[in-house]
Protein backbone atom coordinates (compact mmCIF):
# COMPACT_ATOMS: atom_id res chain seq x y z
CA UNK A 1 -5.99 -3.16 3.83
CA UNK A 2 -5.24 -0.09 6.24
CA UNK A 3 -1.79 -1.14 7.25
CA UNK A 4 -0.93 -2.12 3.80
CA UNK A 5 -2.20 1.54 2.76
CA UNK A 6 0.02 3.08 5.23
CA UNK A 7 3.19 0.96 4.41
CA UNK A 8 2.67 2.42 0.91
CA UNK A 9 2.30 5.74 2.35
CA UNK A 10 5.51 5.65 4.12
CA UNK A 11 7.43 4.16 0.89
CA UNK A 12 5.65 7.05 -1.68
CA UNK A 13 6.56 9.74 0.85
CA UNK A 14 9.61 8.43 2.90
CA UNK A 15 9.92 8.24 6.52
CA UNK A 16 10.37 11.87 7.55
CA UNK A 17 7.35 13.00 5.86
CA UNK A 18 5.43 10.08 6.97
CA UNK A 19 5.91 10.46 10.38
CA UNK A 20 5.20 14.08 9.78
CA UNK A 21 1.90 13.11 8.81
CA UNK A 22 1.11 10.69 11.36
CA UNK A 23 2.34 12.76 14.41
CA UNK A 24 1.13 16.14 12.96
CA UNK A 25 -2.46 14.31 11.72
CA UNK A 26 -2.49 13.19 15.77
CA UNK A 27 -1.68 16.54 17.11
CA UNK A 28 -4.39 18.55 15.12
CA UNK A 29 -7.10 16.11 15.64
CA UNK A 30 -6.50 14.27 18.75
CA UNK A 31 -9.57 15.62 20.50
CA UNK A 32 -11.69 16.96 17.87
CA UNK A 33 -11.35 13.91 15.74
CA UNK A 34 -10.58 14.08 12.09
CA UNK A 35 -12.34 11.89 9.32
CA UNK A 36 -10.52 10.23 5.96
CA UNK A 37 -10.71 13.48 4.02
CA UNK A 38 -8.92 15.08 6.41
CA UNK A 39 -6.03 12.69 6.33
CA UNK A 40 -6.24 12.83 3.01
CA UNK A 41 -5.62 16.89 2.99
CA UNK A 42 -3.58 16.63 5.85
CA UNK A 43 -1.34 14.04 4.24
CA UNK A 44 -0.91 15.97 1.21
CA UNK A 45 -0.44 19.50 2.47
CA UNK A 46 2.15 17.86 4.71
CA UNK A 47 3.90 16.03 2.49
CA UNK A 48 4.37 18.75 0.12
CA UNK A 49 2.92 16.15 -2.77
CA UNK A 50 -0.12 15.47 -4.67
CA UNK A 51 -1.61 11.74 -3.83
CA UNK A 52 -5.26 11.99 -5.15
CA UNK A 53 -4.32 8.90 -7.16
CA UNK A 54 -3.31 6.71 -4.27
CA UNK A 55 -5.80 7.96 -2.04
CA UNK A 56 -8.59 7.58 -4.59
CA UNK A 57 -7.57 3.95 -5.35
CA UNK A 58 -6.93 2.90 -1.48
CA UNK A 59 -9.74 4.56 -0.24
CA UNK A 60 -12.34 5.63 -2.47
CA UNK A 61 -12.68 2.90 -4.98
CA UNK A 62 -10.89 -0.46 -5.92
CA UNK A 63 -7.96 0.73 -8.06
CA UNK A 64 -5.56 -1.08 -5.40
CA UNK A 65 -7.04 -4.44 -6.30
CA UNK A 66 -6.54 -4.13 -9.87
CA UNK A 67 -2.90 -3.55 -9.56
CA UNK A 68 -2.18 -6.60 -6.86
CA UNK A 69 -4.58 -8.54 -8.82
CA UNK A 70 -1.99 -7.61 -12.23
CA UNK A 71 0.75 -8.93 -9.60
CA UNK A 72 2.18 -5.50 -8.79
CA UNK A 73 5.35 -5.69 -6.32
CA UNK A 74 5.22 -3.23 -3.46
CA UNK A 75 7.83 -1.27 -5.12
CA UNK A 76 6.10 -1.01 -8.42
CA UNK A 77 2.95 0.50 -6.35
CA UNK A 78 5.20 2.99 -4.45
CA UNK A 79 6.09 4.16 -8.29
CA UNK A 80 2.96 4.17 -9.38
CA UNK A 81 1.73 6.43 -6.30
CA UNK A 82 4.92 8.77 -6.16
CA UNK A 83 4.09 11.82 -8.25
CA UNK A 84 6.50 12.81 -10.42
């Protein structure tokens, strides 16, 4: 599920931001260490966007299941997470 989390990460936010995130997330925490809610702040401050909604259903509970389950396309879930 993690790679499929981050695939949708890189389609809600595009691929400057994402890789943003991922180098900037690496940077700050690379010898400290940084836990999920960090990436999730980190994510979102760097992103310049709200994604409590696809965080809380990737990470924190099972929302994600319901929508493949409903046969959601990738591109319907990248709507579904991009705030508007």
């Amino acid at each position: 599920m993690g790679a499929v989390l981050f695939y949708l990460l890189y389609g809600v936010v595009g691929p400057e931001r994402f890789r943003a995130i991922i180098g900037g997330f690496y940077r700050q925490y690379a010898e400290a260490g940084g836990g999920t809610d960090d990436f999730v702040a980190f994510a979102s401050k760097t992103a310049g966007l709200n994604l409590t909604k696809a965080f809380d259903d990737w990470v924190y509970t099972v929302g994600w299941w319901d929508a493949i389950q409903g046969g959601a396309t990738y591109q319907e879930l990248v709507q579904r997470y991009r705030p508007r």
